[in-house]
Protein backbone atom coordinates (compact mmCIF):
# COMPACT_ATOMS: atom_id res chain seq x y z
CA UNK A 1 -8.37 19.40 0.32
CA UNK A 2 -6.99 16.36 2.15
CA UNK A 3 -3.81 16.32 3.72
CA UNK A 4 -1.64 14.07 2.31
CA UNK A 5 0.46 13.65 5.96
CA UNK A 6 -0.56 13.74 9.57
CA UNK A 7 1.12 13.52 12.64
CA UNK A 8 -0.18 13.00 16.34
CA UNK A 9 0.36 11.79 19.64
CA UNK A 10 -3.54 11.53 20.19
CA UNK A 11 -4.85 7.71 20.41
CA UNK A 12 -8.22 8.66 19.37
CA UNK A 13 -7.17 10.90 16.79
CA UNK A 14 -7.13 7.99 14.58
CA UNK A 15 -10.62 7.24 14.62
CA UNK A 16 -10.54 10.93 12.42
CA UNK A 17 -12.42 10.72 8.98
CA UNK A 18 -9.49 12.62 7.46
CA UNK A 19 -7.54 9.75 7.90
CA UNK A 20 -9.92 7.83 5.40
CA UNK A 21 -7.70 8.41 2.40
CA UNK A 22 -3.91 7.16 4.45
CA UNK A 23 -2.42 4.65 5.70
CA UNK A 24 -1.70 4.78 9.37
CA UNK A 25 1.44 3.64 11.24
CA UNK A 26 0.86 3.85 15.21
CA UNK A 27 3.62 3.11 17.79
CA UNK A 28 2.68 2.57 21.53
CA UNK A 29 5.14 3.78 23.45
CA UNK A 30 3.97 3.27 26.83
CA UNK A 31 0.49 1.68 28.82
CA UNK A 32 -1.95 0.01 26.91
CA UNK A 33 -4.59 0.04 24.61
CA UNK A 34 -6.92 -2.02 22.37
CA UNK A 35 -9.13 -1.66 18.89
CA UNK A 36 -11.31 -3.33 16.53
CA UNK A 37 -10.11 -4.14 13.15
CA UNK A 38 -12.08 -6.19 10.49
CA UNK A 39 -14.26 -7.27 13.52
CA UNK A 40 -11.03 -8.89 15.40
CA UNK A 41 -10.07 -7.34 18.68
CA UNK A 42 -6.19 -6.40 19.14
CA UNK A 43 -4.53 -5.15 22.51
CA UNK A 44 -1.65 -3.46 22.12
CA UNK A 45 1.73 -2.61 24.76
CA UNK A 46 4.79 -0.74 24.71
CA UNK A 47 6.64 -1.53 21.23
CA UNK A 48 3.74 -2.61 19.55
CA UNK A 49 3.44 -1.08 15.82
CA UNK A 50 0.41 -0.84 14.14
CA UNK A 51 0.09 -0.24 10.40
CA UNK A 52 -3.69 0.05 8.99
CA UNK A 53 -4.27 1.35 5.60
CA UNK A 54 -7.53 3.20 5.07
CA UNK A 55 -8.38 2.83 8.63
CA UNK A 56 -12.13 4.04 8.39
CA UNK A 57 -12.51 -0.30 9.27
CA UNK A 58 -10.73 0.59 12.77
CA UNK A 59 -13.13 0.99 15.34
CA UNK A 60 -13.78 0.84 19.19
CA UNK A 61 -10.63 2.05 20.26
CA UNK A 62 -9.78 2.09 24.26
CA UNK A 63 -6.58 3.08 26.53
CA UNK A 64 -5.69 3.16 29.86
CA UNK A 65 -4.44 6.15 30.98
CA UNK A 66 -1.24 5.62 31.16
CA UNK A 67 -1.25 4.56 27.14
CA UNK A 68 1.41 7.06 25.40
CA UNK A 69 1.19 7.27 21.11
CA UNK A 70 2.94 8.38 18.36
CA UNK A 71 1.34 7.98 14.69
CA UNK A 72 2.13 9.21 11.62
CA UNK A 73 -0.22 8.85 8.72
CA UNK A 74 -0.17 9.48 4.60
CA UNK A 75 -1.89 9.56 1.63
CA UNK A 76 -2.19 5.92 0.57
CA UNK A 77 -1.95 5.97 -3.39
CA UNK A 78 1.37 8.36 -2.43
CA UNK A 79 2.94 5.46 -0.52
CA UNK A 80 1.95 3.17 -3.11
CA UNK A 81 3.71 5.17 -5.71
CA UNK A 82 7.01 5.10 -3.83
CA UNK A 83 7.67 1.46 -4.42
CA UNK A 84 7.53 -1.14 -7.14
CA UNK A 85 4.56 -3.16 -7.54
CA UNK A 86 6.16 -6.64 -6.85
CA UNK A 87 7.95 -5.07 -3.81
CA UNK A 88 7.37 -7.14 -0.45
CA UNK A 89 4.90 -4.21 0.37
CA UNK A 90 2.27 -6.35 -1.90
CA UNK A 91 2.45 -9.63 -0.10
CA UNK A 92 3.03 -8.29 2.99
CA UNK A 93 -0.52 -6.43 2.73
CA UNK A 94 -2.27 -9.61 2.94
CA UNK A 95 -0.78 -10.73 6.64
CA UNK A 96 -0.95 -6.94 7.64
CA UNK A 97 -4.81 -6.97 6.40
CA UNK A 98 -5.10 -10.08 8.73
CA UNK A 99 -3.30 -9.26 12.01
CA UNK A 100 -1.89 -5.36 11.93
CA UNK A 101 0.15 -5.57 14.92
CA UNK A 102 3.95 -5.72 15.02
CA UNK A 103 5.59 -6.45 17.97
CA UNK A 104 9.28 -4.58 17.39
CA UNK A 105 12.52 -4.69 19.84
CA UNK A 106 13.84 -1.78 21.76
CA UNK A 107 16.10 -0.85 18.95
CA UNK A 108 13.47 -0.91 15.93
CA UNK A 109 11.43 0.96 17.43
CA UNK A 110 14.08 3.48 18.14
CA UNK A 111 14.33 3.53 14.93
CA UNK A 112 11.23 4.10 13.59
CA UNK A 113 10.49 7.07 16.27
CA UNK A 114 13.15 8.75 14.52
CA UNK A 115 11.44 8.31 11.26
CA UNK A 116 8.33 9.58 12.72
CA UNK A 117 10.02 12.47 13.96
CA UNK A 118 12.10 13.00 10.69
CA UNK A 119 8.85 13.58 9.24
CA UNK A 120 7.22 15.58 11.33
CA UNK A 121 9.69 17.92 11.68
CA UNK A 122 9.57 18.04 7.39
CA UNK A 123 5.92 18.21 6.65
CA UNK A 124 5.21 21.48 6.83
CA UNK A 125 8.37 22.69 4.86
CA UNK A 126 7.65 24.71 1.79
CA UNK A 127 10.56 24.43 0.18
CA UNK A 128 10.47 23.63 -3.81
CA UNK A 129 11.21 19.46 -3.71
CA UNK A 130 8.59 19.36 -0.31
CA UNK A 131 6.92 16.16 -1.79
CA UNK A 132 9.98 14.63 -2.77
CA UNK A 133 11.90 14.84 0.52
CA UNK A 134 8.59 13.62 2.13
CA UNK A 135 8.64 10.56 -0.52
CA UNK A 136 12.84 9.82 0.69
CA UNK A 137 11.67 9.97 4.74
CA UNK A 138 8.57 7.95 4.37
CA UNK A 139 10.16 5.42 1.99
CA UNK A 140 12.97 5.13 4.82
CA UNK A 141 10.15 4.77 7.45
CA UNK A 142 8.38 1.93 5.09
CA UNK A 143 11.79 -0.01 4.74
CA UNK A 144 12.18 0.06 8.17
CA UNK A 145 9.07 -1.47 8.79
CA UNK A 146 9.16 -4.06 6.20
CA UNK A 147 12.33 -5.40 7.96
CA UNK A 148 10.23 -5.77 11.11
CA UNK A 149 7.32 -7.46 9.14
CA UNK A 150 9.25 -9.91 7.23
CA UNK A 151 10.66 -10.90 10.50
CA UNK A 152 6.91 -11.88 12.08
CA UNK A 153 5.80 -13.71 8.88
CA UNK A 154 9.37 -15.54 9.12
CA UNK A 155 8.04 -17.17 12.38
CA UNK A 156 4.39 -17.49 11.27
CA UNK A 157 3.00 -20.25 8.96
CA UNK A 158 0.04 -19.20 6.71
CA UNK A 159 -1.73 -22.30 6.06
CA UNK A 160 -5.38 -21.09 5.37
CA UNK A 161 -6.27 -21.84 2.26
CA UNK A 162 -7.53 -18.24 1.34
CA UNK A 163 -4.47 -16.37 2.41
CA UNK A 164 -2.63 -18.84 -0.19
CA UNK A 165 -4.93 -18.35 -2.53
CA UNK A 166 -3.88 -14.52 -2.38
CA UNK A 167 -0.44 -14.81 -2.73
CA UNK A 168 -0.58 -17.54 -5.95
CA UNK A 169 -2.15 -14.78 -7.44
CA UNK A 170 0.70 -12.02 -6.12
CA UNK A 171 3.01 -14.72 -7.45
CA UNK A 172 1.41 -15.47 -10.93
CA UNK A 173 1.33 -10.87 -11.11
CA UNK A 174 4.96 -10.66 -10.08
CA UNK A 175 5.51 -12.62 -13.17
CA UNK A 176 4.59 -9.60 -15.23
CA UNK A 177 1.67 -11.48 -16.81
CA UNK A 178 -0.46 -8.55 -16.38
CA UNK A 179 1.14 -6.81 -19.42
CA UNK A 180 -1.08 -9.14 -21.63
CA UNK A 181 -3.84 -10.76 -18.99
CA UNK A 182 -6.09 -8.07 -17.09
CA UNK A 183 -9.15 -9.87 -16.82
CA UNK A 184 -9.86 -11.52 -13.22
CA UNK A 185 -11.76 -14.51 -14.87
CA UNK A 186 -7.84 -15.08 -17.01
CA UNK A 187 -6.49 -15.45 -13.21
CA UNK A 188 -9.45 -17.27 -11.84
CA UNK A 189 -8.95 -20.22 -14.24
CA UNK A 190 -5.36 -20.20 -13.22
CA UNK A 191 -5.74 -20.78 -9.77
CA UNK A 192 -8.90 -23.20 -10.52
CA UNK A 193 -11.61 -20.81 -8.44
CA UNK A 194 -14.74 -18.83 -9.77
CA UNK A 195 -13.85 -15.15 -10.64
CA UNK A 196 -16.10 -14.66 -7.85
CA UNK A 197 -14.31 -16.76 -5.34
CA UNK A 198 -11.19 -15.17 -6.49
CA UNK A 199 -12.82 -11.50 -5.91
CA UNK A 200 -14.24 -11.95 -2.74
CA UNK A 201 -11.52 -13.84 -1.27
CA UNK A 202 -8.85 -11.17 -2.19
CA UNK A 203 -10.98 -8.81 -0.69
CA UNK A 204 -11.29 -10.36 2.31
CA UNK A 205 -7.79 -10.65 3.07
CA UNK A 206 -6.15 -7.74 1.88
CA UNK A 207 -8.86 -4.86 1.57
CA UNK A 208 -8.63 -4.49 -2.01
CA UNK A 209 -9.62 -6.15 -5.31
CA UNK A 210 -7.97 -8.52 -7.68
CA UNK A 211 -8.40 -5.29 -10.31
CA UNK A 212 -6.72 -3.61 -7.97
CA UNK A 213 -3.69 -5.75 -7.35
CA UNK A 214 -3.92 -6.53 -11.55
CA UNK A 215 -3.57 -2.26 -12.41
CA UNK A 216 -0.76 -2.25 -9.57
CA UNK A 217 1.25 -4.25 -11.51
CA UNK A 218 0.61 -2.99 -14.89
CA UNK A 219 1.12 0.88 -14.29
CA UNK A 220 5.08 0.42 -14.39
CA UNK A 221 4.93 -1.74 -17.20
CA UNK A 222 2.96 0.91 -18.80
CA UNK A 223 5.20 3.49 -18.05
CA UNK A 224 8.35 1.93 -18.91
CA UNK A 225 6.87 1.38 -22.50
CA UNK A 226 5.62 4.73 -22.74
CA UNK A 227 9.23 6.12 -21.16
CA UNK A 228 10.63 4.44 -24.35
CA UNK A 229 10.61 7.14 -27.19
CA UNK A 230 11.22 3.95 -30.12
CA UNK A 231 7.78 2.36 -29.35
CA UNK A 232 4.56 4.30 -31.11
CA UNK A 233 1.73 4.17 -29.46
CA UNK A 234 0.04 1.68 -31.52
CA UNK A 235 3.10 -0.55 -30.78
CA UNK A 236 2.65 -0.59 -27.21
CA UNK A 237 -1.27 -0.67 -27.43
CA UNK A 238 -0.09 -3.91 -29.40
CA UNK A 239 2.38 -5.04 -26.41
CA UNK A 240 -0.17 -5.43 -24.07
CA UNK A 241 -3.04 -6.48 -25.75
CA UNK A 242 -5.29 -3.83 -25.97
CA UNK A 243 -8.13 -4.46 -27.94
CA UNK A 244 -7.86 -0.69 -29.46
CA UNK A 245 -6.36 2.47 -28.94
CA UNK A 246 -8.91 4.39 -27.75
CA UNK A 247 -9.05 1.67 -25.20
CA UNK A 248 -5.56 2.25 -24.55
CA UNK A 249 -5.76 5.89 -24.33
CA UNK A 250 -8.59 5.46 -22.00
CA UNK A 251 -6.29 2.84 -19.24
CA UNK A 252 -3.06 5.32 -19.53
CA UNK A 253 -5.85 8.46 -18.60
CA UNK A 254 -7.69 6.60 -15.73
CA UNK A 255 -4.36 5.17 -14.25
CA UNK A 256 -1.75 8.02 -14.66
CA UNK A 257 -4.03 11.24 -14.89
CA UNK A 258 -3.16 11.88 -18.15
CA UNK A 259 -3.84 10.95 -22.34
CA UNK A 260 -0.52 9.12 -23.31
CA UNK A 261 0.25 11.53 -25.37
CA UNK A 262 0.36 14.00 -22.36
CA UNK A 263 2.13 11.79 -20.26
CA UNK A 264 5.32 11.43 -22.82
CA UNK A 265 4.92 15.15 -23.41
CA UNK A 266 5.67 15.69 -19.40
CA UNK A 267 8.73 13.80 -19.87
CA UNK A 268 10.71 15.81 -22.05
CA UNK A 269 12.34 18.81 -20.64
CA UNK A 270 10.81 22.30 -19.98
């Protein structure tokens, strides 16, 4: 079974394969060091965080001695779950994708330590809300670095023309078009590129695919229709344009673990 968090003060521990599955966040907190990420080189110093998710693309890593660590990784669809889907943490993927270092101040990274070390201390409690308090810490830790992030793209301008592609299409999902429009080749025409242009150019700059970022979007719509008891299921099969109900039934299993049915069943009280 993989373990949904890690902690570590070992560099090279992040070069692990268990990390595959996470996303990592890696402070240097003394010395130097340097890696290879989507064939760029980065060097790293003292307040310097690094956030990678599914680092099994971060390679050649190399310290002095004198480098000194802290990282914390976990599960990646369990972050992703913590936060709404047009939260900055979408956008903000696509600079992170292209350059993962943030350079913090004395006092953010004081900060973040303490989040580190909040959940350390927590991960290997047993108690009966374990995943939950994990879920409160890390979303404090992710907050923490967003404020840090938004910061560096404040002073950066993205001009490239794929990184704007990227984030027309964040912009036209944030609009909650996804409810109706789930096919890349509907976005495609909206931005005037090739579905394949469009796939391999969101890929590129964030990791993942435009299906990807389309589902992200959809699951809460999803489950706020499902969370409403005065909708059938044929009615919201309906709402979002599902060609059938089967077809429905077969979205709701695939991206919440469970038949609709099921799912409204786990809502109501044991």
């Amino acid at each position: 079974m993989q373990p949904e968090f890690i902690y570590s003060e070992d560099f090279y521990g992040v070069n692990s394969h268990e990390l595959h599955h996470t996303c990592l966040h890696l402070l240097c907190l003394a010395g130097e060091g340097s890696f290879v990420f989507n064939e760029h080189c980065y060097h790293i110093i003292k307040n310097d965080l690094v956030v990678i998710p599914m680092p099994d693309r971060l390679c050649n890593l190399a310290a002095h001695d004198n480098l000194r660590a802290e990282w914390f990784a976990a599960d990646y669809k369990f972050l992703q779950n913590l936060l709404p889907s047009n939260n900055y943490s979408i956008g903000g993927s696509i600079s992170l994708n292209q350059n993962p270092v943030i350079r913090l101040s004395d006092e953010q990274t004081a900060h973040l330590l303490d989040d580190f070390h909040r959940l350390r201390d927590r991960m290997d409690d047993h108690s009966q809300f374990h995943r939950e308090l994990m879920g409160s810490l890390c979303l404090t830790m992710m907050y923490d670095i967003f404020e840090a992030h938004a910061q560096r793209d404040a002073t950066e301008k993205h001009t490239d023309r794929t990184a704007y592609i990227v984030k027309q299409l964040m912009a036209l999902l944030a609009t909650g078009i996804s409810r109706t429009e789930r096919d890349v080749s509907y976005y495609a025409a909206r931005l005037n590129v090739s579905p394949k242009y469009l796939s391999a150019t969101t890929k590129r700059v964030t990791g993942h695919s435009v299906t990807h970022y389309i589902d992200r979007h959809t699951t809460p719509i999803l489950k706020n229709y499902l969370n409403d008891e005065r909708l059938s299921l044929t009615q919201i099969a309906e709402l979002m344009n599902f060609s059938s109900l089967s077809y429905f039934s077969r979205y709701c299993t695939k991206h919440l673990g469970q038949s609709p049915s099921d799912y409204r069943n786990s809502l109501q009280p044991k």
